[in-house]
Protein backbone atom coordinates (compact mmCIF):
# COMPACT_ATOMS: atom_id res chain seq x y z
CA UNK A 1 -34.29 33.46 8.38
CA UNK A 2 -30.43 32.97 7.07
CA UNK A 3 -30.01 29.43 6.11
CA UNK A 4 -28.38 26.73 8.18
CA UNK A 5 -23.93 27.37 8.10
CA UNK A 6 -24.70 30.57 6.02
CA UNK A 7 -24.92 33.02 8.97
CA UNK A 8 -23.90 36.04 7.79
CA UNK A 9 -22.56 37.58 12.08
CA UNK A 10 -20.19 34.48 11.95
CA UNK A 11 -16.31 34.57 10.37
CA UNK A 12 -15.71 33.04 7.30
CA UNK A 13 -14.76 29.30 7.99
CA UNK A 14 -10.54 29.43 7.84
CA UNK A 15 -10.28 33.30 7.69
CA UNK A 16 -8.28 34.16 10.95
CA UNK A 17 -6.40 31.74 10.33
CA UNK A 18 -5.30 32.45 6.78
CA UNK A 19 -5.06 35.78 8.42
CA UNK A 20 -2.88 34.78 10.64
CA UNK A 21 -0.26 32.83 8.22
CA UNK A 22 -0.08 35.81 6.63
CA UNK A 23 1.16 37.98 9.78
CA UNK A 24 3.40 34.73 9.98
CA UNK A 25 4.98 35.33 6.57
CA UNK A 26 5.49 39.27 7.39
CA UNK A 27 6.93 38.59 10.81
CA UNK A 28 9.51 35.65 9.49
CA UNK A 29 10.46 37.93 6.59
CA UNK A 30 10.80 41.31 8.78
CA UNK A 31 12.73 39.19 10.92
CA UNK A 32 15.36 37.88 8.42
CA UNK A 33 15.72 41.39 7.13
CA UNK A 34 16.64 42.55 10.05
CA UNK A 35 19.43 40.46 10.42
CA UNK A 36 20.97 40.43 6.67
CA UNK A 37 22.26 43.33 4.68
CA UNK A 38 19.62 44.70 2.57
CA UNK A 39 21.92 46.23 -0.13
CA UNK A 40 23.66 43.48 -0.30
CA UNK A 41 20.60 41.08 -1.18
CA UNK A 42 19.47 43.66 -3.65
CA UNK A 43 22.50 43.76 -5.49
CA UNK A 44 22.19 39.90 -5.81
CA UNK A 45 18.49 39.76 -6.99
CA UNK A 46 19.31 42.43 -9.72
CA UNK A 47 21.85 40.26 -11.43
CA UNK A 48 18.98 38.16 -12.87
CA UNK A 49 18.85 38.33 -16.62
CA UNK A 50 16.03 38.05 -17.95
CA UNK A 51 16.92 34.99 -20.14
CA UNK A 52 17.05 33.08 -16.61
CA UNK A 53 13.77 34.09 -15.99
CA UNK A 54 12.76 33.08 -19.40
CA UNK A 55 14.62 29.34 -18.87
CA UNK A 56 12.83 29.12 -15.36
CA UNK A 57 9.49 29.37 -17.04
CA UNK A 58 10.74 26.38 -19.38
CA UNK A 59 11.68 24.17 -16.85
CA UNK A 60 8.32 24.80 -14.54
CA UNK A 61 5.97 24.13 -17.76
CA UNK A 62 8.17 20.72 -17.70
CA UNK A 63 7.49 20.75 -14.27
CA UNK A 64 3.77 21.23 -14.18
CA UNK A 65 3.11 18.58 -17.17
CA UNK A 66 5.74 15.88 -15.13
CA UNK A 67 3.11 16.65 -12.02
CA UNK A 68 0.06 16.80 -13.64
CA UNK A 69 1.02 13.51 -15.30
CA UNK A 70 1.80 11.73 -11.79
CA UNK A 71 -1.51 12.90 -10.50
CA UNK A 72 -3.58 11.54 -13.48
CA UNK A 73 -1.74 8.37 -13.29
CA UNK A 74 -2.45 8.43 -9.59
CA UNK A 75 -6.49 8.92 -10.31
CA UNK A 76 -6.27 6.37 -12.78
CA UNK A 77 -4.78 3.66 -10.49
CA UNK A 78 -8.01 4.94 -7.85
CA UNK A 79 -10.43 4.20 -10.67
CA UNK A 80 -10.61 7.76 -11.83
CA UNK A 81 -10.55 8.71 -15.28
CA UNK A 82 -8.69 11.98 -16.46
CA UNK A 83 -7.76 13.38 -19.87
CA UNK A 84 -4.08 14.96 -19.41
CA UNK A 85 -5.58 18.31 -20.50
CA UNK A 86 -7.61 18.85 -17.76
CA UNK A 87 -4.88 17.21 -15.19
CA UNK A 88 -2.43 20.34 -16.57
CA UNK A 89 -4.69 22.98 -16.18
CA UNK A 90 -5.82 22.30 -13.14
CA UNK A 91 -2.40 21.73 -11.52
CA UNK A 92 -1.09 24.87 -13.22
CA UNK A 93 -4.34 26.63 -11.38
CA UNK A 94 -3.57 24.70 -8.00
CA UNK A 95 0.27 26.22 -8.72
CA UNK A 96 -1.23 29.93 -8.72
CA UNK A 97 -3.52 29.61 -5.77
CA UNK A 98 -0.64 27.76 -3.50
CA UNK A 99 1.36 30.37 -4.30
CA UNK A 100 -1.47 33.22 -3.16
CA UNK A 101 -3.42 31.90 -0.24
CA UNK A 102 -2.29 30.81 2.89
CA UNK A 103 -0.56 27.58 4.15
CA UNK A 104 0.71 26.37 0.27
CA UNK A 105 -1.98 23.62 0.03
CA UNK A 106 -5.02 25.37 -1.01
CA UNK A 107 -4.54 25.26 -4.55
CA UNK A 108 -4.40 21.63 -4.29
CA UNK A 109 -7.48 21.47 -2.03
CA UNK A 110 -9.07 23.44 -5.15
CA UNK A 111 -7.86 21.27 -7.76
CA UNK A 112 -9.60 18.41 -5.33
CA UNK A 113 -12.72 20.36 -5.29
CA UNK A 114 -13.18 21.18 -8.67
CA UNK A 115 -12.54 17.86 -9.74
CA UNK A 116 -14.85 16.18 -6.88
CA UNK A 117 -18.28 18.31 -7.84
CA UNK A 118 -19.24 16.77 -10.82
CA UNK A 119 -18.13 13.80 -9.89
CA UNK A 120 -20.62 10.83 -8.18
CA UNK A 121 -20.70 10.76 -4.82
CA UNK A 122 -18.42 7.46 -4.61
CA UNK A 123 -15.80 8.60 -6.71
CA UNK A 124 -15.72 11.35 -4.56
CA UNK A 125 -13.12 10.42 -2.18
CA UNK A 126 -11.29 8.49 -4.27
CA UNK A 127 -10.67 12.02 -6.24
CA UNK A 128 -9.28 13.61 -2.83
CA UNK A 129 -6.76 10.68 -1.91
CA UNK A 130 -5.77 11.33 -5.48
CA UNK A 131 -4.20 14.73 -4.88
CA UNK A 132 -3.11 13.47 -1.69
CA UNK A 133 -1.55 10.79 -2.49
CA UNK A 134 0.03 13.20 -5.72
CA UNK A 135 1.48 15.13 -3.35
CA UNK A 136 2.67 12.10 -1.01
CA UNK A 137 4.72 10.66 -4.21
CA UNK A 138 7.08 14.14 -4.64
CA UNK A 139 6.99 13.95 -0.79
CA UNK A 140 8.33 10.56 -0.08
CA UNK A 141 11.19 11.13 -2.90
CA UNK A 142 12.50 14.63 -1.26
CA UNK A 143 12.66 13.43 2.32
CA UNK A 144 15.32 11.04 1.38
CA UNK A 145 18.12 13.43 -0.41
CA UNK A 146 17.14 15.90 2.06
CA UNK A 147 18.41 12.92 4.43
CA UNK A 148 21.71 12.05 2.12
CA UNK A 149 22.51 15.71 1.72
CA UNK A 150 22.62 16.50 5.57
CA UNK A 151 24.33 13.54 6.01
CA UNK A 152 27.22 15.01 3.25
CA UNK A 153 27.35 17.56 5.12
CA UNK A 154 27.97 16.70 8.66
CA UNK A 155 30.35 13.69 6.85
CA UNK A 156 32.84 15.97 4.76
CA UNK A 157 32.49 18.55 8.10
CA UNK A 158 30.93 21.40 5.76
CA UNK A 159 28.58 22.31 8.44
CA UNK A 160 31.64 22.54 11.14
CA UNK A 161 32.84 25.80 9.77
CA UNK A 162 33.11 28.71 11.81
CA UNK A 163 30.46 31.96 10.94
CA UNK A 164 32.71 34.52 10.88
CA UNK A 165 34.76 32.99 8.42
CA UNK A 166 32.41 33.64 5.31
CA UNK A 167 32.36 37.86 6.16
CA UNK A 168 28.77 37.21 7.28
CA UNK A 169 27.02 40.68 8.06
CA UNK A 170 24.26 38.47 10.57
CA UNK A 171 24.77 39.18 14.25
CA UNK A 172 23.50 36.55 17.07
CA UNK A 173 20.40 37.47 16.98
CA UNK A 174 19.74 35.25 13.97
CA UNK A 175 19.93 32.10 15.66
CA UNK A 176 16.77 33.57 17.14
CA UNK A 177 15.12 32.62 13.38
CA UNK A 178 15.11 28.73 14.32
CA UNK A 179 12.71 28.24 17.57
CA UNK A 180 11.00 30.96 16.20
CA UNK A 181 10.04 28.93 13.69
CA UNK A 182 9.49 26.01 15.74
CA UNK A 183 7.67 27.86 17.95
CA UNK A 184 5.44 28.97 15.18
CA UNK A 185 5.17 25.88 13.36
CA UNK A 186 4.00 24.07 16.40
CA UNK A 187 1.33 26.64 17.71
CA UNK A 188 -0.16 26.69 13.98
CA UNK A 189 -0.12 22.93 13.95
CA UNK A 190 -2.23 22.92 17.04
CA UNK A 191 -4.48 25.81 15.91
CA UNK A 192 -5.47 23.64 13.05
CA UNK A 193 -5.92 20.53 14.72
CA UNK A 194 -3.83 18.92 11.64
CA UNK A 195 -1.94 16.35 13.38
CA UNK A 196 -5.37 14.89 14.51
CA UNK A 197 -6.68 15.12 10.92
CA UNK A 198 -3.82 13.51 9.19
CA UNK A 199 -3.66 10.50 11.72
CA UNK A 200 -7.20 10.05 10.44
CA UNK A 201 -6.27 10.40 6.68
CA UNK A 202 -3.92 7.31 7.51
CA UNK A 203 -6.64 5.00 8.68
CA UNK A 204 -8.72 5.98 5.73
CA UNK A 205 -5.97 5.89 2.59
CA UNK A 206 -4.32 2.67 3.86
CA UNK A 207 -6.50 0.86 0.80
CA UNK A 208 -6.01 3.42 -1.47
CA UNK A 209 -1.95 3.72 -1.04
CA UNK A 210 -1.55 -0.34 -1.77
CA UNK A 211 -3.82 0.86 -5.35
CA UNK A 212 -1.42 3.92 -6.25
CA UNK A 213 2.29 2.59 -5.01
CA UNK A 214 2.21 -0.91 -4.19
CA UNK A 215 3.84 -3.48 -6.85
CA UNK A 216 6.96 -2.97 -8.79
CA UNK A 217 5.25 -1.05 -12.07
CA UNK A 218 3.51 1.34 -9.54
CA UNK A 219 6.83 1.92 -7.48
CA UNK A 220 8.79 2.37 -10.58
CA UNK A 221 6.24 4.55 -12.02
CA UNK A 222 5.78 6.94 -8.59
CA UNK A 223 9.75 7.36 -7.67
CA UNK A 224 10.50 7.77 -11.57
CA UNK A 225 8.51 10.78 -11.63
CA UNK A 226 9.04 12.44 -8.68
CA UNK A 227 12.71 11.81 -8.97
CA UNK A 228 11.69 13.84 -12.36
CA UNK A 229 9.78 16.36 -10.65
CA UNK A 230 12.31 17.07 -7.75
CA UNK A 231 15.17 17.65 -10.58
CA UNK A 232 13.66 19.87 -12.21
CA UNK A 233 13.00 22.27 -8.86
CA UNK A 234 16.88 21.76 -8.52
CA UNK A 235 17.56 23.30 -12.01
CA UNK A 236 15.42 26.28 -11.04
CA UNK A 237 17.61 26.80 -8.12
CA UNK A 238 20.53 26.18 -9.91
CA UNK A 239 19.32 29.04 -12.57
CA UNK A 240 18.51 31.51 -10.50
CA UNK A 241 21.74 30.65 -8.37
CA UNK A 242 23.92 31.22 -11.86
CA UNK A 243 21.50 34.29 -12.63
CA UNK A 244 22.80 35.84 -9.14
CA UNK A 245 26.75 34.64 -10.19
CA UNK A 246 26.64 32.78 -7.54
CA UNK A 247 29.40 30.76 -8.80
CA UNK A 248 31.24 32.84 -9.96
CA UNK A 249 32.42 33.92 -6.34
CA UNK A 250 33.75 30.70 -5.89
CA UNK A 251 30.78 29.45 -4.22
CA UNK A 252 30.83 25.21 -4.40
CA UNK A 253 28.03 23.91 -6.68
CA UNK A 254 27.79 21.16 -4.92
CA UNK A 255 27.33 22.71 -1.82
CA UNK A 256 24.41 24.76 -2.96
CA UNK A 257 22.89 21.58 -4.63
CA UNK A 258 23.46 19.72 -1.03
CA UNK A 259 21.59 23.12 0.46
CA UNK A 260 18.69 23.56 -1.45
CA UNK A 261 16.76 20.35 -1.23
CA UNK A 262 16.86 21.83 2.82
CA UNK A 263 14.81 24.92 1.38
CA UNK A 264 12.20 22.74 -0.14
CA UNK A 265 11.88 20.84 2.57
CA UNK A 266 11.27 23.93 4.87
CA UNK A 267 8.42 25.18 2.04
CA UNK A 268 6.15 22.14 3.14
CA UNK A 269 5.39 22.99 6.31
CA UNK A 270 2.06 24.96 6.42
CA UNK A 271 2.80 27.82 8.15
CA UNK A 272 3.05 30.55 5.63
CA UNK A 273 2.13 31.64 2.50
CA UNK A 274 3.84 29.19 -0.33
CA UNK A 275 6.51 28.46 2.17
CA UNK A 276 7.82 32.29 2.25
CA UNK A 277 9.28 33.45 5.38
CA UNK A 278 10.29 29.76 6.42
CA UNK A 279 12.47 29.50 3.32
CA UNK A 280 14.49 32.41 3.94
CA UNK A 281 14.84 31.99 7.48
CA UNK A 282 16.07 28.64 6.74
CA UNK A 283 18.28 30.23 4.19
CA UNK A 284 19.57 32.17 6.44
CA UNK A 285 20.60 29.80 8.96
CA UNK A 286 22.27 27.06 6.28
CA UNK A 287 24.19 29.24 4.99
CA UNK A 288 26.34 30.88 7.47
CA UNK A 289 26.61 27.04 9.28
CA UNK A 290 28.38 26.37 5.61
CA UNK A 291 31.04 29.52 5.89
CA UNK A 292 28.64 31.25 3.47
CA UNK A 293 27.08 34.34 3.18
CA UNK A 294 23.32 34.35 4.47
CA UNK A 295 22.77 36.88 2.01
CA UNK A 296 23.57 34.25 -0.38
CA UNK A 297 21.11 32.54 0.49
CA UNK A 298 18.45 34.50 1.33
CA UNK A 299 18.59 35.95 -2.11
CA UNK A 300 18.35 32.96 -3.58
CA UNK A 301 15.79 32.08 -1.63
CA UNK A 302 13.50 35.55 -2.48
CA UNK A 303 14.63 34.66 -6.15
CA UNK A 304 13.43 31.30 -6.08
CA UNK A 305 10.33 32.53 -5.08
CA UNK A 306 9.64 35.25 -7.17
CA UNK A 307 10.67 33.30 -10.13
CA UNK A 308 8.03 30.73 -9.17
CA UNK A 309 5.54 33.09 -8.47
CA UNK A 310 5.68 35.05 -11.81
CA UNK A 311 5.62 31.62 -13.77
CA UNK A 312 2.91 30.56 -11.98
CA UNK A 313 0.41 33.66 -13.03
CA UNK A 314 -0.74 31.96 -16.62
CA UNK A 315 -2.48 29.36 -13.95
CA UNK A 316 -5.02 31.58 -13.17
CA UNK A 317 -6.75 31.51 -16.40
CA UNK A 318 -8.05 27.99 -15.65
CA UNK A 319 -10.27 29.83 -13.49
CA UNK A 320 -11.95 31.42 -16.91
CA UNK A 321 -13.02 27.25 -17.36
CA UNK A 322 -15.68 25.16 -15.50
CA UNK A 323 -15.32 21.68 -14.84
């Protein structure tokens, strides 16, 4: 007799729907090929030197140690102790396996689990709202700019300009790319039940939130970070963006800097894998509304991407250690 929840005739627990995220991520990205001109993106992405590449890996180890910092603060103020050792590895691990499985959370639903098992039972939860609330703190600093750099935009009437005026290669059919996304996002969202969950994660972390941001050290200590953290995901765009010479054809640098905190903000809705597929499409909307090139974009998006995805390999060597 199979023991109770291991039944081998039933699914794996998650599986068609990781399955499905990842016909999401083909479909966005088939359909944003489509529309852009292939050579053209190619002939950006091989501009990267390798010394970009090389700085990129710089600023995401300065990345990973600003995180992994934040979180073990953030267990600390829960009444969890962490060395800063462990807190890096792990969130370098959590870095490879968001940027592998499905939905761009998993890796930090590991780094919660491996954490948690040793752990007593009481500490247990206290180790979840942890990464949570980690993840809230980068969260609640990128919604803002996100906010001031639309509002730049619509102010000094960047995203009036006409389409046609940047050469773009995109016909009409790309302003398809937005309620398919929608669409998507919403039917996922509802698939999951996660709206329902995260109501209830309110309710529950409403003690726990006063602990990790509440009071003027704890503020300081949250924003100063993340402000930290969210800079230095700006100078990876901003490398790969010189890598591609971006700038060099006159392209505004502070038009891309207004631009990409919108591309971050599309990666955090769990609908792909690490974000790909939304980013691009995004990309290749923003750009064309700024009398850009949405190849521009959506090579800077793919390079983004890769770059983070080849930095984030060394992560899975945690996996050789046991908690």
């Amino acid at each position: 007799m199979a023991e109770a929840g291991l039944n081998p005739e039933r699914p794996v627990p998650g599986f068609g729907r990781g399955v499905f995220r990842w016909c999401v991520t083909l479909l966005l990205l088939g359909i944003v090929f489509v529309f852009v001109d292939i050579d053209r993106l190619a002939q950006r992405l091989a501009m990267v030197p390798p010394t970009i590449v090389l700085a990129v890996l710089v600023v995401s180890l300065i990345q990973i140690a600003l995180s992994a910092w934040r979180w073990r603060y953030t267990a600390n103020r829960l009444g969890v102790v962490m060395g800063f050792g462990f807190a890096f590895r792990e969130y370098y691990l959590a870095g490879f396996l968001n940027q592998v499985l499905p939905g761009g959370v998993m890796g930090d639903v590991n780094r919660a689990w491996r954490h948690s098992r040793s752990a007593k039972r009481l500490q247990q939860l206290a180790i979840v709202h942890a990464v949570v609330l980690e993840r809230l703190s980068g969260q609640l600093v990128l919604v803002p700019v996100v906010l001031i750099a639309v509002s730049g935009l619509w102010w000094t009437g960047q995203l009036n300009s006409q389409v046609g005026d940047a050469g773009v290669s995109l016909n009409l059919g790309y302003c398809l790319i937005l309620p398919a996304l929608a669409v998507l996002g919403v039917l996922l969202v509802s698939m999951t039940g996660f709206g329902a969950r995260f109501r209830r994660y309110v309710r529950r972390l409403s003690g726990d939130v006063r602990r990790a941001f509440l009071g003027c050290r704890n503020a300081l200590v949250q924003v100063g970070t993340s402000v930290l953290v969210f800079l230095t995901y700006m100078a990876v765009f901003m490398l790969m963006a010189t890598g591609m010479d971006l700038f060099a054809d006159g392209t505004p640098r502070l038009l891309v800097v207004a631009l990409c905190p919108l591309l971050l903000l599309a990666m955090v809705m769990p609908v792909t894998v690490s974000g790909w597929g939304v980013r691009e499409g995004v990309a290749a909307i923003l750009w064309p509304l700024v009398g850009l090139p949405a190849e521009q974009g959506v090579a800077l998006s793919v390079g983004y991407g890769a770059a983070v995805f080849l930095v984030s390999l060394p992560g899975a060597l945690a996996l050789l250690f046991r908690r």
